[in-house]
Protein backbone atom coordinates (compact mmCIF):
# COMPACT_ATOMS: atom_id res chain seq x y z
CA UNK A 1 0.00 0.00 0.00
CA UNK A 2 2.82 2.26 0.55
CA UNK A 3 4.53 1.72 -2.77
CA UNK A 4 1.19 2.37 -4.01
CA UNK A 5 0.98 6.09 -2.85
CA UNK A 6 4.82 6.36 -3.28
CA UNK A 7 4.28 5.59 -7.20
CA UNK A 8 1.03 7.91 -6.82
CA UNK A 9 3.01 10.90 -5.67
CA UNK A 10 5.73 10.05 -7.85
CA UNK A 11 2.87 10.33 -10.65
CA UNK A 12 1.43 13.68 -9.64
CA UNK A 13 4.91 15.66 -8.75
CA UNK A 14 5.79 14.47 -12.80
CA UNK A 15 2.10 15.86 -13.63
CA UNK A 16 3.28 19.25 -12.10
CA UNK A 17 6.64 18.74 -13.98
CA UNK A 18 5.24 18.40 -17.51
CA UNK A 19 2.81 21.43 -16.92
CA UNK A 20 5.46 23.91 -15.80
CA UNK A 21 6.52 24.94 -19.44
CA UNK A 22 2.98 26.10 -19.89
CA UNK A 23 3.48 28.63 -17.67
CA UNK A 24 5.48 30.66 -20.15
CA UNK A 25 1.93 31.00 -22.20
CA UNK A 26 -0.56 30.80 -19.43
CA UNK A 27 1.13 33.72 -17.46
CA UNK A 28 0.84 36.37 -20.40
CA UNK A 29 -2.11 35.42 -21.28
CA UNK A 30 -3.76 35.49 -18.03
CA UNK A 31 -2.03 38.95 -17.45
CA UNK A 32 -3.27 40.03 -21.31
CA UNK A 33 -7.27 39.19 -20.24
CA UNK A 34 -6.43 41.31 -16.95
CA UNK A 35 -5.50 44.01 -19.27
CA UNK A 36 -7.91 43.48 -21.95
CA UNK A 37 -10.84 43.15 -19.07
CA UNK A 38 -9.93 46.46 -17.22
CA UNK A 39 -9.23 48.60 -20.13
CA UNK A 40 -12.91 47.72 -20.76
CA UNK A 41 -14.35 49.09 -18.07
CA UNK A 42 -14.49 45.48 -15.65
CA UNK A 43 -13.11 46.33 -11.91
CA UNK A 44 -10.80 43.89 -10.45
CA UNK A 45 -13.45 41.58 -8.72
CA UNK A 46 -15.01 41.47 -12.45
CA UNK A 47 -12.16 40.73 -13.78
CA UNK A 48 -11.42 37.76 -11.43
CA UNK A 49 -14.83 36.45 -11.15
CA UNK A 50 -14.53 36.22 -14.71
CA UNK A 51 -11.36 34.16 -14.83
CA UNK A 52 -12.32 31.86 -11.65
CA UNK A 53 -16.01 30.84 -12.82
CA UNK A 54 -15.27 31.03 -16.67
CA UNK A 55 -11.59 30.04 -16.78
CA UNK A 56 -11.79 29.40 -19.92
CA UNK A 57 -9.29 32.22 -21.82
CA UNK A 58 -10.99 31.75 -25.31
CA UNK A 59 -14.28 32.44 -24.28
CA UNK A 60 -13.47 34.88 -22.00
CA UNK A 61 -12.03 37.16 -24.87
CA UNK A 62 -14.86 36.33 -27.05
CA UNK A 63 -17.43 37.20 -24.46
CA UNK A 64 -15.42 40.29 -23.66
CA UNK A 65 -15.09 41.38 -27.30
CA UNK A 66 -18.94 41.24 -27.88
CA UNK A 67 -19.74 42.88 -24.57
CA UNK A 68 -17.28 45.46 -25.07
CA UNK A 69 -19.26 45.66 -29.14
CA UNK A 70 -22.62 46.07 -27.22
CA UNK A 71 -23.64 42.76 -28.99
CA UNK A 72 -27.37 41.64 -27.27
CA UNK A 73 -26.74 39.28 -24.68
CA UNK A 74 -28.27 35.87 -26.55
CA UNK A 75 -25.29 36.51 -28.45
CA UNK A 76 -22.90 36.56 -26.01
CA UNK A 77 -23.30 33.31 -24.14
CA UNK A 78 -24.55 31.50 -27.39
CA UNK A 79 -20.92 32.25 -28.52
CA UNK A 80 -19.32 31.64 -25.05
CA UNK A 81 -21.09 28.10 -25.52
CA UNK A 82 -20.22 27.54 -28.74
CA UNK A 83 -16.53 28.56 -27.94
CA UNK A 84 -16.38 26.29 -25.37
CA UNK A 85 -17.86 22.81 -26.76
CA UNK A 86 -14.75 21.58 -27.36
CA UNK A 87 -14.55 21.15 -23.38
CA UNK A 88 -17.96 18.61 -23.86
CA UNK A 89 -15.41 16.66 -26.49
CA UNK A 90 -12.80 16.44 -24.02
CA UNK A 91 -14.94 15.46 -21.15
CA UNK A 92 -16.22 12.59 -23.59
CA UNK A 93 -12.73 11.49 -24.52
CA UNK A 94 -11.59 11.40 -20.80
CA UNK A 95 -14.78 9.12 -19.63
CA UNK A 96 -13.39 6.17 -19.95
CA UNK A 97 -10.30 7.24 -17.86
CA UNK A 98 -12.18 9.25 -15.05
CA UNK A 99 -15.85 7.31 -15.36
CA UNK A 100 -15.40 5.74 -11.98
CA UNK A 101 -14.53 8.59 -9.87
CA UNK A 102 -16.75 9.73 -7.20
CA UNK A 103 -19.04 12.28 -8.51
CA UNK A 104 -17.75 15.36 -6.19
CA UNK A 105 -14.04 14.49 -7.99
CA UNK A 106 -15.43 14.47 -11.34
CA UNK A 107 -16.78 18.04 -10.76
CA UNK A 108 -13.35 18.90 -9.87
CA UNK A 109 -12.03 17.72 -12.80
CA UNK A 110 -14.23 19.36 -15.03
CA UNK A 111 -14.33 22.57 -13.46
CA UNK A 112 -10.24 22.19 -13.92
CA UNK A 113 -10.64 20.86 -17.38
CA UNK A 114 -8.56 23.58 -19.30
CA UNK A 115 -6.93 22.92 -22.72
CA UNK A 116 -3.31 22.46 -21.47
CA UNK A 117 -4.84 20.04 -18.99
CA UNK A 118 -6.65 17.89 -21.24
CA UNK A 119 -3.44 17.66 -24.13
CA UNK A 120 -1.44 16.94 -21.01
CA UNK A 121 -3.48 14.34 -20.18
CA UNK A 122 -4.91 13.10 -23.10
CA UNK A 123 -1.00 12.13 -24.25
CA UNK A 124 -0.90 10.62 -20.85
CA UNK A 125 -3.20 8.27 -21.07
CA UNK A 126 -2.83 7.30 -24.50
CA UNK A 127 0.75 6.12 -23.55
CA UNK A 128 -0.23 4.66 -20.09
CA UNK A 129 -3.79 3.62 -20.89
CA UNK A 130 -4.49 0.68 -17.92
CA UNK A 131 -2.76 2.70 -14.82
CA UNK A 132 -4.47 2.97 -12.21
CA UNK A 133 -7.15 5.37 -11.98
CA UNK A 134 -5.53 7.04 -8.73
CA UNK A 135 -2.29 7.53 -10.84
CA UNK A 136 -4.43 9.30 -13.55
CA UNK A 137 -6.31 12.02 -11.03
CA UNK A 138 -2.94 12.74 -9.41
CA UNK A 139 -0.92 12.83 -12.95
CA UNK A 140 -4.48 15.48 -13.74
CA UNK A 141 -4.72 17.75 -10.85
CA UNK A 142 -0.23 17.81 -10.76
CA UNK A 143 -0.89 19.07 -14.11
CA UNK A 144 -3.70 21.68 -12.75
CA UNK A 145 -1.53 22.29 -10.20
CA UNK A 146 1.28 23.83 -12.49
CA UNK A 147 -1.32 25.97 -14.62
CA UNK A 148 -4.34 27.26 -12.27
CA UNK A 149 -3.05 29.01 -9.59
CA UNK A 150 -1.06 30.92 -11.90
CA UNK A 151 -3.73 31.88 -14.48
CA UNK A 152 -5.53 33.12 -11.50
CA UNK A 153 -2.54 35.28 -10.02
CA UNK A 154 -1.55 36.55 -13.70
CA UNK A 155 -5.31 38.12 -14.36
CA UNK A 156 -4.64 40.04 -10.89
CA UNK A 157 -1.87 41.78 -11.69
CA UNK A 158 -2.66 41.69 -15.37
CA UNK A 159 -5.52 44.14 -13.94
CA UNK A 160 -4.26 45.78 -11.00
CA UNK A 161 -1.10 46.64 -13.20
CA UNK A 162 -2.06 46.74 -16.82
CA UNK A 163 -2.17 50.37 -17.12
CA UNK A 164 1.75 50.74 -15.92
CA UNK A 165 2.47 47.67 -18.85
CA UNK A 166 4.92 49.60 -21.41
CA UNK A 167 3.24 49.38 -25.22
CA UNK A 168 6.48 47.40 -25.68
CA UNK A 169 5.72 44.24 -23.52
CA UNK A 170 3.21 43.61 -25.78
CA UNK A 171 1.12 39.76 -24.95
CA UNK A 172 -0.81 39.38 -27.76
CA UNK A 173 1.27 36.90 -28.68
CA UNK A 174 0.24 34.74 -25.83
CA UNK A 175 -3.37 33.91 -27.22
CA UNK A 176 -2.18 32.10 -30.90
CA UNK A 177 0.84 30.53 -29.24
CA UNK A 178 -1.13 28.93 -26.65
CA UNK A 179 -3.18 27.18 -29.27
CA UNK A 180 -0.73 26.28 -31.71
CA UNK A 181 1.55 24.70 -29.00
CA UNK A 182 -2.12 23.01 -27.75
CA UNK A 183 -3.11 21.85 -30.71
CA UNK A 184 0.12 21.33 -33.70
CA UNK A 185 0.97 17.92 -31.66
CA UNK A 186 -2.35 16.35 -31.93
CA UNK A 187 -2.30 16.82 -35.61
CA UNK A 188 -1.62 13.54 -36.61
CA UNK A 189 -3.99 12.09 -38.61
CA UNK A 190 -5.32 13.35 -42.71
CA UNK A 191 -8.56 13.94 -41.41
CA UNK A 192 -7.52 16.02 -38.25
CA UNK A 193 -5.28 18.28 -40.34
CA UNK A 194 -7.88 18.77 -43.25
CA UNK A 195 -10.21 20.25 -39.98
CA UNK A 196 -7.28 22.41 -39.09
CA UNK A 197 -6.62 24.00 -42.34
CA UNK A 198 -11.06 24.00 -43.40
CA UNK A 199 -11.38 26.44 -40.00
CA UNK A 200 -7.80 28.83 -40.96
CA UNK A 201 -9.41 29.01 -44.40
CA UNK A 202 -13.23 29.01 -43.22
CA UNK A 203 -12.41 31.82 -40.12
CA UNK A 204 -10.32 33.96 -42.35
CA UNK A 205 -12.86 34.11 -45.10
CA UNK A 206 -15.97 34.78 -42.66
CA UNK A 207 -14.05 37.69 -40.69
CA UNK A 208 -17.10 39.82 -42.18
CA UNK A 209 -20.02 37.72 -40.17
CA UNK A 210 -21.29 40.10 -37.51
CA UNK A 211 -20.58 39.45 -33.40
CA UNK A 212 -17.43 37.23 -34.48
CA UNK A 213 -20.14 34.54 -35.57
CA UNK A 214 -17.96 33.09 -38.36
CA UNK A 215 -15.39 31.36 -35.78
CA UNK A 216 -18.52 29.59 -35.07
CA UNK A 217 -19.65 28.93 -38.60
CA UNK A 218 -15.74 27.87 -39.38
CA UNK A 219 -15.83 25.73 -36.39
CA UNK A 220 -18.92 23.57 -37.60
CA UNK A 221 -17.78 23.21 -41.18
CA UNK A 222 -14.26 22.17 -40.06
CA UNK A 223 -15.93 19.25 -38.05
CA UNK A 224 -17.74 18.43 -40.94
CA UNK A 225 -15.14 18.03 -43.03
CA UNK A 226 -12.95 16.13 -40.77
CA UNK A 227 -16.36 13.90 -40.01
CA UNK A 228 -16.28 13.34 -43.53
CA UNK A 229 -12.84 12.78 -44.00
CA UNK A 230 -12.98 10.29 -41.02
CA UNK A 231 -15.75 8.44 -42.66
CA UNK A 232 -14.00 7.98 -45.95
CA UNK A 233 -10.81 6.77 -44.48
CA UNK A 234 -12.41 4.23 -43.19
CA UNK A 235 -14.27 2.73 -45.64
CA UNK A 236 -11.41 2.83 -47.87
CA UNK A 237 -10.24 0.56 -44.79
């Protein structure tokens, strides 16, 4: 039994290991929304509320961008949902790792469900598919443990300070790099990377849709496409 929690520990402190590089993306752009979300009128407790019940980054800049727009409310949280179904696809993909946690856990985990989290642990369990399901909450939440706190402490001082930021320190850069690092190693299959490249082509020809509703249109024909794809791979099979 003590081996057990030894290799357990062992497991979670190498969670926390593999997440620490994210910090050098979650950190700006954390500090960026903090910015973003005071410069548009949001006071600090706004701010945070919105990065501890949201924390999703993505959504949180689209829902800022159409609040800031005026955009009617429907709109807003129909594209806050729509930003954020990709966190229903994880959840599905991670069921049959975390289905036989105790309920109370798997709200946890889903509240902590972030992208970094889920390629983190995604590439975890695809290598290590039949460890224990101890081992995989503790590899999760050493993971979490690397990326939340900080998110959280970034969007503070992102915006208690963001007015004192020099124009040079620029973290705009933190919102595409974060994705690209997220998703360029998943790419791996002719159908996944025909989805990739249908939503650049899709998003960038739709810029014109009102309320930033073509990220949402690109979104549902790149699915399509890769469904598609998908389906004719494997009847070729």
């Amino acid at each position: 039994m003590s081996d057990m929690k030894s290799h357990t520990k062992n497991v979670f402190w190498r969670g926390f290991r593999e997440g620490l590089p994210f910090i050098l993306i979650v950190v700006p752009f954390g500090a960026l929304f903090g910015v973003v979300g005071a410069e548009a009128g949001l006071n600090i407790l706004q701010v945070m509320s919105f990065s501890v019940l949201v924390i999703a980054g993505a959504s949180q800049f689209s829902a800022l961008a159409l609040l800031t727009d005026n955009a009617p409310t429907v709109i807003v949280i129909l594209t806050s949902l729509a930003v954020n179904l990709r966190m229903a696809m994880y959840s599905a993909a991670l069921v049959p790792h975390f289905g036989k946690v105790k309920t109370g856990l798997k709200l946890v985990i889903s509240y902590f469900l972030v992208d970094q989290a889920y390629a983190l642990t995604a590439k975890e369990f695809d290598e290590q598919p039949n460890q224990p399901v101890e081992n995989k909450v503790a590899y999760f939440f050493g993971v979490v443990l690397a990326i939340a706190p900080l998110w959280y402490v970034a969007t503070y001082l992102g915006a208690a300070l963001g007015a004192s930021i020099p124009d040079a320190f620029s973290l705009d850069f933190a919102v595409p790099i974060c994705f690209i690092a997220l998703v360029a190693p998943m790419l791996k299959t002719m159908p996944q990377v025909l989805a990739a490249l249908t939503s650049i082509i899709a998003a960038l020809s739709l810029t014109w849709v009102p309320y930033s509703l073509g990220l949402i249109i690109a979104g549902i024909i790149a699915m399509m496409v890769g469904a598609y794809a998908e389906l004719k791979l494997e009847r070729r099979k």
